[in-house]
C-alpha atoms as a PDB file:
ATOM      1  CA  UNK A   1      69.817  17.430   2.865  1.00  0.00           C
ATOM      2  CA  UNK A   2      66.309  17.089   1.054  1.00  0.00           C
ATOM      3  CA  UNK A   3      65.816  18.336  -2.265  1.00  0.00           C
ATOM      4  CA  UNK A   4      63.790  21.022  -1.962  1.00  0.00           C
ATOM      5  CA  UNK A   5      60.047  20.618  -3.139  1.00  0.00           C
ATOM      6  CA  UNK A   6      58.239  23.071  -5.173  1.00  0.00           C
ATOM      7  CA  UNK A   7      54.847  23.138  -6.214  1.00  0.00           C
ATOM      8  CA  UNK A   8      53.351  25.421  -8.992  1.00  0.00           C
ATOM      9  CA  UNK A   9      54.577  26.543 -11.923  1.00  0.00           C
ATOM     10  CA  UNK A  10      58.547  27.336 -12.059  1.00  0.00           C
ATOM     11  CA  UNK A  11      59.402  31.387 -11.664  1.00  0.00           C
ATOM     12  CA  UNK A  12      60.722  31.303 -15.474  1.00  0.00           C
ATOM     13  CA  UNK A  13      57.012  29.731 -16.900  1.00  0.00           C
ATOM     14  CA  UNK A  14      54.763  31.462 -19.277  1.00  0.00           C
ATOM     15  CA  UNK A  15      52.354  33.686 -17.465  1.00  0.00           C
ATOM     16  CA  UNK A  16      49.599  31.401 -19.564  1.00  0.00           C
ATOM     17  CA  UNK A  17      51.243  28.213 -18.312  1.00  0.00           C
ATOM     18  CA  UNK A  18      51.031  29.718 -14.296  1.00  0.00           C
ATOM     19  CA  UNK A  19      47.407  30.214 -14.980  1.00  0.00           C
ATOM     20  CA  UNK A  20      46.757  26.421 -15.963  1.00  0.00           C
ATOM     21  CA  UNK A  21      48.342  25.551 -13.313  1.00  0.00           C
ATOM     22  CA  UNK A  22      46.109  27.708 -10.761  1.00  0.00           C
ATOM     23  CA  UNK A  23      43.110  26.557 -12.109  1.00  0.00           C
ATOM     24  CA  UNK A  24      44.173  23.117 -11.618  1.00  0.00           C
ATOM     25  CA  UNK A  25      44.340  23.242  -8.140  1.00  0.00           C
ATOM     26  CA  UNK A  26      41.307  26.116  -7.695  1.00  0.00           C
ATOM     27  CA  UNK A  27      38.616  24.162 -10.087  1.00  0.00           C
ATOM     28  CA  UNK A  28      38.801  20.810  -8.392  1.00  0.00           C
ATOM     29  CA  UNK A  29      38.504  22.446  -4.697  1.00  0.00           C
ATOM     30  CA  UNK A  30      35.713  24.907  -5.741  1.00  0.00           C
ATOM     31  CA  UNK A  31      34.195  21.243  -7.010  1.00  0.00           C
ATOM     32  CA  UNK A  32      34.564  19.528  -3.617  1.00  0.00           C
ATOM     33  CA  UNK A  33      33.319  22.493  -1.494  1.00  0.00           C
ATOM     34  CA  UNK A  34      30.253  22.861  -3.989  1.00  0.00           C
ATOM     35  CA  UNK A  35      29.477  18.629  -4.554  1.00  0.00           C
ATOM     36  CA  UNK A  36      26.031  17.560  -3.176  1.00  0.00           C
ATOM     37  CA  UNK A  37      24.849  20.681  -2.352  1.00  0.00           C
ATOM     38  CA  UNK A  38      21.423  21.852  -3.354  1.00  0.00           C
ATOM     39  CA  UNK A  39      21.083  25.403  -4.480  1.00  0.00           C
ATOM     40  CA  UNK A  40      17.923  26.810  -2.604  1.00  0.00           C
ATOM     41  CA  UNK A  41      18.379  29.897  -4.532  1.00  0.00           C
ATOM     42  CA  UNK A  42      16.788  28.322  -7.742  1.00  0.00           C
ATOM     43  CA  UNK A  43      14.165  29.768  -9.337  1.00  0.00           C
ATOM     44  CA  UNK A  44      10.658  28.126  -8.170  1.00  0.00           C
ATOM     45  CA  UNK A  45       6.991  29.387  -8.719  1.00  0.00           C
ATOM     46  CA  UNK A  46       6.600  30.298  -4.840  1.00  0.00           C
ATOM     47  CA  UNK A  47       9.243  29.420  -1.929  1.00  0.00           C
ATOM     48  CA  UNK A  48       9.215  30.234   1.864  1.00  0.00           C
ATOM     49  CA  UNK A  49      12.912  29.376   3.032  1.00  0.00           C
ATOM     50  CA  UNK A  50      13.272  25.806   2.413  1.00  0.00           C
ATOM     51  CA  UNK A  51      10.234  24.219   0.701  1.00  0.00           C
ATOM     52  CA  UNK A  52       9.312  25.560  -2.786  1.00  0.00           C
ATOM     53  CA  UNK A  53       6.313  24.723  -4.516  1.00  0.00           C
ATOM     54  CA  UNK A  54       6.232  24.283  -8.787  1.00  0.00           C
ATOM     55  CA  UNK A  55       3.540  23.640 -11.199  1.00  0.00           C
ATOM     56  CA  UNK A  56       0.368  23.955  -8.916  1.00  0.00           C
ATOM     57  CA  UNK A  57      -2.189  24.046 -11.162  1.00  0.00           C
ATOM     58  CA  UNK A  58      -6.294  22.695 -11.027  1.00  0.00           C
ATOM     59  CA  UNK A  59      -8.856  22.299 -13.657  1.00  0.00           C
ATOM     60  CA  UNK A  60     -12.047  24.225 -14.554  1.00  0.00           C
ATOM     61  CA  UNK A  61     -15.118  23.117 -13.080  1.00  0.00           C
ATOM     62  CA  UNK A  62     -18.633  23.340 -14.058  1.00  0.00           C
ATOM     63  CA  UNK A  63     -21.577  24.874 -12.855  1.00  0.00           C
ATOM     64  CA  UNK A  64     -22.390  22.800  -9.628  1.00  0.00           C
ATOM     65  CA  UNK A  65     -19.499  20.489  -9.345  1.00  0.00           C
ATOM     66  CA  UNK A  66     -18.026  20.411  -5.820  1.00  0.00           C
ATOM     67  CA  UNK A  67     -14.867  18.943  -6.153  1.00  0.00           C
ATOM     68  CA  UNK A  68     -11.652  19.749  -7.981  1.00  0.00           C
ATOM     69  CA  UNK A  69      -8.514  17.744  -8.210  1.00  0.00           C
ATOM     70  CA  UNK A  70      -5.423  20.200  -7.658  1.00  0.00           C
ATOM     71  CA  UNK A  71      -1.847  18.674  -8.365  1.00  0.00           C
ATOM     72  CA  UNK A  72       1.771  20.615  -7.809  1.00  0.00           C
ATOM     73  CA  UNK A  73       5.847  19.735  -6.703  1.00  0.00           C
ATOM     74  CA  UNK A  74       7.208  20.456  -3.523  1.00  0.00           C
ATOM     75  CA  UNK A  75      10.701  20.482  -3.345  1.00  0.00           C
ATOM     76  CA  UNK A  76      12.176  20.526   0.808  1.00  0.00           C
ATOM     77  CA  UNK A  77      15.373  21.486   1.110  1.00  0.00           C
ATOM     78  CA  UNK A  78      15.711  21.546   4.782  1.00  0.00           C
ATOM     79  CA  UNK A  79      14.860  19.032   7.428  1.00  0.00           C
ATOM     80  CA  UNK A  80      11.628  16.979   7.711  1.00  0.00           C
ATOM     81  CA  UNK A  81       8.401  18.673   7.590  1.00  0.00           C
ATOM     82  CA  UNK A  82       4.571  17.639   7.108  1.00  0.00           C
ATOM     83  CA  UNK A  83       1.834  19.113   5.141  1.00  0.00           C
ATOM     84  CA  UNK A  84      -0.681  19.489   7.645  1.00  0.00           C
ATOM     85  CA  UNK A  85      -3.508  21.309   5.473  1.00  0.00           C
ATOM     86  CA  UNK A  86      -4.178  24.467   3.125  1.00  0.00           C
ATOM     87  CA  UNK A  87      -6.672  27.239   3.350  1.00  0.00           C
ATOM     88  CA  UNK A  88      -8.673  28.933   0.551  1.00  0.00           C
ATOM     89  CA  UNK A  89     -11.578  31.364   0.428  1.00  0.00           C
ATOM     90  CA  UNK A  90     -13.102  29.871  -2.636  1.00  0.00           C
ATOM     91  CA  UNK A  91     -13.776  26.537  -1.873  1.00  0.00           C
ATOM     92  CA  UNK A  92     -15.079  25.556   2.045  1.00  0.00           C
ATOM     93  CA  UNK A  93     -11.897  23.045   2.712  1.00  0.00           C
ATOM     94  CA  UNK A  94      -8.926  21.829   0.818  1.00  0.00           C
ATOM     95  CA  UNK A  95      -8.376  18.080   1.184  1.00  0.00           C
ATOM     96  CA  UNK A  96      -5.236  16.110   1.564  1.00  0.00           C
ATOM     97  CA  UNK A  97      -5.698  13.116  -0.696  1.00  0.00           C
ATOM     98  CA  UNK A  98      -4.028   9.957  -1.941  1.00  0.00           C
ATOM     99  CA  UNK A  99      -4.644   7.760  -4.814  1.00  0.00           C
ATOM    100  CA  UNK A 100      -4.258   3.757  -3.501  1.00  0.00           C
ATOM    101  CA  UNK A 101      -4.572   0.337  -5.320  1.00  0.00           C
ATOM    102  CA  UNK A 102      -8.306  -0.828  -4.462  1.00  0.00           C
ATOM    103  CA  UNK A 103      -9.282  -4.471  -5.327  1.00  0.00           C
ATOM    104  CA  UNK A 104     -10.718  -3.325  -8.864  1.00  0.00           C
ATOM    105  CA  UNK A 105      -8.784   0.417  -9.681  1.00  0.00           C
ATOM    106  CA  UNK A 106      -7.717   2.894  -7.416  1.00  0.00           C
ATOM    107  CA  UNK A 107      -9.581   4.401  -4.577  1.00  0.00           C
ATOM    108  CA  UNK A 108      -9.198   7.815  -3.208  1.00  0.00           C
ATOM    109  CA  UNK A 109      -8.708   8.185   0.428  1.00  0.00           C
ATOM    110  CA  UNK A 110      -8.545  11.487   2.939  1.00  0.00           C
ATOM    111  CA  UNK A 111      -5.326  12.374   4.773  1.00  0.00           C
ATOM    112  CA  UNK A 112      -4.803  14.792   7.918  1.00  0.00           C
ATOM    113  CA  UNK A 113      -1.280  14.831   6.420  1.00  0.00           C
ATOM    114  CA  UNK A 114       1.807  14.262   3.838  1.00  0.00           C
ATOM    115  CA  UNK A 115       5.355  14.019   5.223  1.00  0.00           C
ATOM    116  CA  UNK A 116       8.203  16.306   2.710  1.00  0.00           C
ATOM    117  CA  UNK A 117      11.524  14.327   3.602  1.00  0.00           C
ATOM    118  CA  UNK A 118      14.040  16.504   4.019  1.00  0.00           C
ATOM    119  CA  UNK A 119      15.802  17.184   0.745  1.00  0.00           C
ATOM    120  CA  UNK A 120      13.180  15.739  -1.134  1.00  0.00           C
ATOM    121  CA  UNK A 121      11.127  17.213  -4.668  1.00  0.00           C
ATOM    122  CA  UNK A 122       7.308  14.987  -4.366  1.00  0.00           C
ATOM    123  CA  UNK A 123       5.272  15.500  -7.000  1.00  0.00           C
ATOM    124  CA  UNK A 124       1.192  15.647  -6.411  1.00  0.00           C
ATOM    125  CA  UNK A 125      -0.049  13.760  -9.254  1.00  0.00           C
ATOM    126  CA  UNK A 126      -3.496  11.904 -10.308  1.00  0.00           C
ATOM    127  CA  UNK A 127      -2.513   8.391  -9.406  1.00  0.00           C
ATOM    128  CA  UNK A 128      -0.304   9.664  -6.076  1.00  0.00           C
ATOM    129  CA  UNK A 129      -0.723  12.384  -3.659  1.00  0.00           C
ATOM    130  CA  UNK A 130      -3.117  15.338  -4.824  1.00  0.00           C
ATOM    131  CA  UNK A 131      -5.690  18.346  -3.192  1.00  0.00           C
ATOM    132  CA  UNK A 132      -9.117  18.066  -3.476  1.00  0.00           C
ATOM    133  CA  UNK A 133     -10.397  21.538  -3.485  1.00  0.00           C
ATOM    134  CA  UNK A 134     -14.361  21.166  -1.533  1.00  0.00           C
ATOM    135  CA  UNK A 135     -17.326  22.709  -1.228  1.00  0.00           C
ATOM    136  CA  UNK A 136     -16.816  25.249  -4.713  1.00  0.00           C
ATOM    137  CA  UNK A 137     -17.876  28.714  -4.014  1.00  0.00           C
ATOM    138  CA  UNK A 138     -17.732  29.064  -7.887  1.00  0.00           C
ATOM    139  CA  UNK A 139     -16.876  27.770 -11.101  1.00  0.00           C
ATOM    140  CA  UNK A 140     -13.024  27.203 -12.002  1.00  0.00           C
ATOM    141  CA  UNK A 141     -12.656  29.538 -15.224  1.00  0.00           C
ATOM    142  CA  UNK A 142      -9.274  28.718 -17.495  1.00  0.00           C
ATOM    143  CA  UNK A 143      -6.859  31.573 -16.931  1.00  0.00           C
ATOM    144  CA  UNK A 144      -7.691  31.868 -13.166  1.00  0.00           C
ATOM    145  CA  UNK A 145      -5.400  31.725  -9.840  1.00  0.00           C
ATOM    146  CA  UNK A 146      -6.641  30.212  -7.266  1.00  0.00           C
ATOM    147  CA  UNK A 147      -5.201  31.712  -4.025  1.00  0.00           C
ATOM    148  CA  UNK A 148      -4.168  28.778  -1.082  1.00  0.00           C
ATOM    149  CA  UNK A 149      -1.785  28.541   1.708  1.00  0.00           C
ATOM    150  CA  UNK A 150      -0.140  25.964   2.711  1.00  0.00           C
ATOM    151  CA  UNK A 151       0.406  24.733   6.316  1.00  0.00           C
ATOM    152  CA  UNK A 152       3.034  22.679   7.729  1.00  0.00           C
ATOM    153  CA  UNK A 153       4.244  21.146  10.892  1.00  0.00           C
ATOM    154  CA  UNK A 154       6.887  23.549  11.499  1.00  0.00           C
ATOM    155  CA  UNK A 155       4.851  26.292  11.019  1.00  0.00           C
ATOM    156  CA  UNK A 156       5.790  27.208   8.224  1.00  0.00           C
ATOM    157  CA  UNK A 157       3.197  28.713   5.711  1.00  0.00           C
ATOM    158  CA  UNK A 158       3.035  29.303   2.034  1.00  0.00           C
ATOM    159  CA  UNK A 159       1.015  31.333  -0.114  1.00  0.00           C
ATOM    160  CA  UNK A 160       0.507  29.317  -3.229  1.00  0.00           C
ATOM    161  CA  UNK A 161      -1.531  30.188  -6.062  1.00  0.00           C
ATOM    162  CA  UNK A 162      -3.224  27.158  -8.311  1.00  0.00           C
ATOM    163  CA  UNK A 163      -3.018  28.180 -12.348  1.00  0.00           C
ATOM    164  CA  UNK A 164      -6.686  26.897 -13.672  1.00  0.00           C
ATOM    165  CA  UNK A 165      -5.668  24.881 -16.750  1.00  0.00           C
ATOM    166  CA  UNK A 166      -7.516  24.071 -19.980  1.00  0.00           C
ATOM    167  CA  UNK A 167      -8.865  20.501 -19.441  1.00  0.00           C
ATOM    168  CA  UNK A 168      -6.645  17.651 -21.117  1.00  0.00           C
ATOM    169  CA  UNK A 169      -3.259  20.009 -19.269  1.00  0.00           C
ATOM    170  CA  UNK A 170      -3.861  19.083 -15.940  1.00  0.00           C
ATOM    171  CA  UNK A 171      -2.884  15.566 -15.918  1.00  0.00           C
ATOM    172  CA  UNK A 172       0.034  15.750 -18.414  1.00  0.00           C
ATOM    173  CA  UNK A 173       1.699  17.979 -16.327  1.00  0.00           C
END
């Protein structure tokens, strides 16, 4: 006859010594049913079920300037999606940019969109992808929010407001 197998703590162990044991074998499952997932539930500065936007932010302008740079981080935590475009009643369009190597510097070219890889964070940055904010209604004032939503392949949409920095804290962001 087989010995008979026991697992646990024995019946005549110290309540403390049971507990050890528990954890032992709870811990280390709660660690495999929890590894590589990604906690949507974080705290971001706007989210619309899977794609969260951080740190959008945009410099003041001056009296008859027509562009402005805008920069931000989009985190997807779903599948695949696209930024197709943004709206914004202060400036007449909002364009999808990105910063490429040129023969001398870096040259600026127009996008009709940006793919967000599914479980992804891509961070709009001078030298990368960026906004352009067109046609200014008005001057960018420090301190202000500039109301946008984004638009996205899915159909998704995202209100998303841009913080108007100090200039010299828009790039070092």
């Amino acid at each position: 006859m087989p010995p008979e197998v026991r697992t646990g703590a024995p019946r005549n162990a110290p309540p403390a010594e049971k507990m050890l044991r528990r954890l032992a074998i709870v811990v280390p499952l709660v660690l495999l049913l929890t590894a590589g997932s990604v906690c949507p539930a974080q705290s971001h500065d706007f989210q619309a079920g899977p794609i969260a936007v951080d740190r959008a932010h945009t410099s003041p302008s001056v009296v008859g300037q027509r562009e402005d740079p805008a920069f931000m981080t989009i985190t997807n935590y779903g599948e695949d999606d696209v930024l197709v475009g943004l709206t914004c009643a202060v400036a007449d369009s909002v364009e999808l940019r990105a910063a490429v190597p040129a023969e001398v510097g870096i040259k600026t070219r127009s996008l009709n969109s940006i793919p967000i890889p599914a479980n992804s964070t891509l961070d709009f940055k001078p030298q990368g992808y960026h906004l352009a904010f067109v046609g200014l209604n008005y001057s960018f004032a420090p301190g202000e929010r500039i109301a946008t939503t984004l638009k996205f392949a899915s159909g998704a949409e995202l209100a998303v407001e841009f913080e108007v920095e100090p200039t010299g804290d828009v790039a070092g962001r």
